[in-house]
Protein backbone atom coordinates (compact mmCIF):
# COMPACT_ATOMS: atom_id res chain seq x y z
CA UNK A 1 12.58 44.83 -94.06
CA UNK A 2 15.14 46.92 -96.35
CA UNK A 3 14.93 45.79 -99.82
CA UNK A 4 18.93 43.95 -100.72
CA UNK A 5 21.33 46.23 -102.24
CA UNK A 6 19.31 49.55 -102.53
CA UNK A 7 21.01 52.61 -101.36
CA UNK A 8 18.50 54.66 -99.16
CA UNK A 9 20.64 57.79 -99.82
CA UNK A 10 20.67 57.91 -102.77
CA UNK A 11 17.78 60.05 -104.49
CA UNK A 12 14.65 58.83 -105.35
CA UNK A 13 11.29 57.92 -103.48
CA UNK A 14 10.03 55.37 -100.92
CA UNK A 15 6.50 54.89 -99.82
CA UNK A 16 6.55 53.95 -96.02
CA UNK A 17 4.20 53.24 -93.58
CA UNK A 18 4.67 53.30 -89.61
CA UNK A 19 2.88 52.00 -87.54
CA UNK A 20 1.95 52.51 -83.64
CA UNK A 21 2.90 49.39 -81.34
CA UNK A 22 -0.19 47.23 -81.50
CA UNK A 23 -1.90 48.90 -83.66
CA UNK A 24 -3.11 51.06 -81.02
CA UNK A 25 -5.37 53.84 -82.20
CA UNK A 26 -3.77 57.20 -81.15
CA UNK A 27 -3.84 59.63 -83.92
CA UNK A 28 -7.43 59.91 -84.68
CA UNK A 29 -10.78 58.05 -85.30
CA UNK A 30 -12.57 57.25 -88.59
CA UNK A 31 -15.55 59.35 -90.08
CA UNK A 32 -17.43 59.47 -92.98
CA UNK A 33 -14.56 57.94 -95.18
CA UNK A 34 -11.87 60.81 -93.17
CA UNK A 35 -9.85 60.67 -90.11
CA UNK A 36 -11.06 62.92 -87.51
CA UNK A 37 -7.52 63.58 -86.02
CA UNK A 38 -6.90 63.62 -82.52
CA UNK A 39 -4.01 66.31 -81.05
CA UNK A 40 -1.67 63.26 -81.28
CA UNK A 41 -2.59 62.97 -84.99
CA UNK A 42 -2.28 66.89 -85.51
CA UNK A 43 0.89 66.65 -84.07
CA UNK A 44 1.86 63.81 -86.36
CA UNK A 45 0.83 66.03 -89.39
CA UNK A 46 2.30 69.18 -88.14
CA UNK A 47 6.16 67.51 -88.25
CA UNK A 48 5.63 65.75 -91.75
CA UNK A 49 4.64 69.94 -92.92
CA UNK A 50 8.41 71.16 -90.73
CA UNK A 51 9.75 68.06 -92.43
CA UNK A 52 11.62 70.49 -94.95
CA UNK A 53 12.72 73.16 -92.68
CA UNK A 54 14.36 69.93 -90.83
CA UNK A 55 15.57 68.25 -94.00
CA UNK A 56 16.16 70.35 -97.22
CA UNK A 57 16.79 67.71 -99.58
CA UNK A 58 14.03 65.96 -98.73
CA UNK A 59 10.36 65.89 -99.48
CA UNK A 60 7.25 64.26 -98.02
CA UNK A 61 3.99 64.28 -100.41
CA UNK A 62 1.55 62.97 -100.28
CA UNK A 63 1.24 61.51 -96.66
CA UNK A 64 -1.89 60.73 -94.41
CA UNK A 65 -2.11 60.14 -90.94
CA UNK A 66 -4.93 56.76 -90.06
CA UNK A 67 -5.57 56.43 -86.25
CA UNK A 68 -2.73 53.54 -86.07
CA UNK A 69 -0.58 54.00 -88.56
CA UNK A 70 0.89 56.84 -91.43
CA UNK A 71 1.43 56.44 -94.99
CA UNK A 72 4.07 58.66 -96.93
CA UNK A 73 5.78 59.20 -100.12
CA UNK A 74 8.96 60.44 -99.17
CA UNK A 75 11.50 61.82 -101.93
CA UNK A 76 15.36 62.10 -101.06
CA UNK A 77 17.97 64.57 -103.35
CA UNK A 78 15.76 66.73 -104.56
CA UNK A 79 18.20 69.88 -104.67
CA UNK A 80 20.65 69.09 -106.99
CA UNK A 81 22.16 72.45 -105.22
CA UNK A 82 23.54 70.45 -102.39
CA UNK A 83 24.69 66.88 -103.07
CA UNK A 84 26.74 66.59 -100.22
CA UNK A 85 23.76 66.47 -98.50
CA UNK A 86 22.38 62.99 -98.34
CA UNK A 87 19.92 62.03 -96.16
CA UNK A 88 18.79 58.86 -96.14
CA UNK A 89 15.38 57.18 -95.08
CA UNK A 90 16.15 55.88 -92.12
CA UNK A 91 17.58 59.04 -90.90
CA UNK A 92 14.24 60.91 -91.38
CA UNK A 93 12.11 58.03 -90.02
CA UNK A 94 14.06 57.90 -87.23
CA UNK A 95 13.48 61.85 -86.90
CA UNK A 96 9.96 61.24 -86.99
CA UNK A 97 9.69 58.75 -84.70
CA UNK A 98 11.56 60.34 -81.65
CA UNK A 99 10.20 63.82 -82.59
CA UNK A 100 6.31 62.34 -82.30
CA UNK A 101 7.46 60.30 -79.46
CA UNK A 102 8.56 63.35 -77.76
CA UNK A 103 5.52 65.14 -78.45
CA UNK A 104 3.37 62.82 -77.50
CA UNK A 105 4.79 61.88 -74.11
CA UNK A 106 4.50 66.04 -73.53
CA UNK A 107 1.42 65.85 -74.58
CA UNK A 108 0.07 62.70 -71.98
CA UNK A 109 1.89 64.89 -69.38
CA UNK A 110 0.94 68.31 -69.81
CA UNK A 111 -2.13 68.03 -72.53
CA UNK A 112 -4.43 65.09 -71.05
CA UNK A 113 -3.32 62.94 -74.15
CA UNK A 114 -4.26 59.03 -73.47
CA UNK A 115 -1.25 57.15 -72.40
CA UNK A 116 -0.02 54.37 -75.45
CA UNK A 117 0.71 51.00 -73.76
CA UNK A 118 4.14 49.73 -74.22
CA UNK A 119 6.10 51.98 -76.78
CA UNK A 120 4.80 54.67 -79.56
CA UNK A 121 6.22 52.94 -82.57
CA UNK A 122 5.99 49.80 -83.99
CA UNK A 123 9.69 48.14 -83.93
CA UNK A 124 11.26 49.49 -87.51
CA UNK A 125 8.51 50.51 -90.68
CA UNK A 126 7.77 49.02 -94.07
CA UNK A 127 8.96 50.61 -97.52
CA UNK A 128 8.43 50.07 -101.18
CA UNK A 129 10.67 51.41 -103.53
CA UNK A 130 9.18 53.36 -106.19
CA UNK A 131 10.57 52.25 -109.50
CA UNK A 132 8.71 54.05 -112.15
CA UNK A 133 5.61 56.74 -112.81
CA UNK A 134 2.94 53.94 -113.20
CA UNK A 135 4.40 53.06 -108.97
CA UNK A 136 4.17 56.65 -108.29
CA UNK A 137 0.69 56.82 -109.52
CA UNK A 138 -0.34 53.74 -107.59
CA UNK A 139 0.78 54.75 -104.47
CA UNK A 140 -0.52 57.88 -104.68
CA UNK A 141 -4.16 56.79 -105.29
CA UNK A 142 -3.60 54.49 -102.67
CA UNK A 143 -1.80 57.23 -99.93
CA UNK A 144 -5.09 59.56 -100.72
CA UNK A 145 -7.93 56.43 -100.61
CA UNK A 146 -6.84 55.00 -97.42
CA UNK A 147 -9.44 57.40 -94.90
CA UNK A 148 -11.84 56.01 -97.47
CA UNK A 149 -11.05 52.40 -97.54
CA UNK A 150 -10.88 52.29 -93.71
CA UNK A 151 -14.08 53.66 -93.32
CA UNK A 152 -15.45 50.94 -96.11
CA UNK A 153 -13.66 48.61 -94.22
CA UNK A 154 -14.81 49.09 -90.49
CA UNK A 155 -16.74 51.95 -90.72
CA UNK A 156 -16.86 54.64 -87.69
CA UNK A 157 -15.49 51.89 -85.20
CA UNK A 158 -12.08 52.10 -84.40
């Protein structure tokens, strides 16, 4: 899945997208072109907003939680202050990923959450490199039209 040869620590930005096992639709349902987020799917937003008090050098923006999956645009070395400081992409994702999963199982236990079947996460998470400002645009507009094309695209149903 990891593009050859690129350094994930090193600064720049990646647009990744996780996914929940299956495709299973935990974070939220479509309506009216927006995602009508769940608790899970608050939750989900909630640690991509602590993701700096968590990870200094690191950014997240834009990002959107979908009822199966999240998109982000996250940035690495942005404080030339502290290069000694390099986290890399996998080290946030896997952040993510056990912080939600956390959450989430607290919140089928104690909240009345609906239980996932299987696991949370998807095995791993698919990136994209982004190379130049015409990229950044593009994934951008795509990040912020995805409620919209999922609604086009199936409408209310999940």
């Amino acid at each position: 899945m990891r593009y050859p040869g690129y350094d994930y620590a090193q600064p720049g930005g990646v647009h990744l997208t996780i996914c929940t096992e299956n495709r299973q639709h935990l974070f939220g349902m479509p309506r009216d072109g927006q995602v009508l987020h769940s608790a899970a799917g608050l939750a989900a937003l909630e640690l991509w907003d602590v993701l700096p008090a968590r990870f200094p050098t690191v950014m997240a923006d834009p990002y959107v939680v979908m009822p199966d999956h999240l998109h982000v645009m996250l940035f690495t070395g942005i404080d030339p202050e502290r290069p000694e400081t390099r986290e890399t992409v996998g080290a946030v994702v896997r952040w993510f990923k056990t912080a939600m999963h956390r959450r989430y199982r607290d919140g089928v236990n104690r909240r009345g959450w609906p239980p996932y079947e299987g696991k949370l996460w998807q095995r791993d998470y698919y990136d994209h490199i982004i190379r130049n400002d015409r990229d950044l645009a593009t994934i951008q507009a795509y990040i912020e039209a995805n409620p919209l094309r999922w609604w086009e695209r199936y409408g209310d149903d999940p």
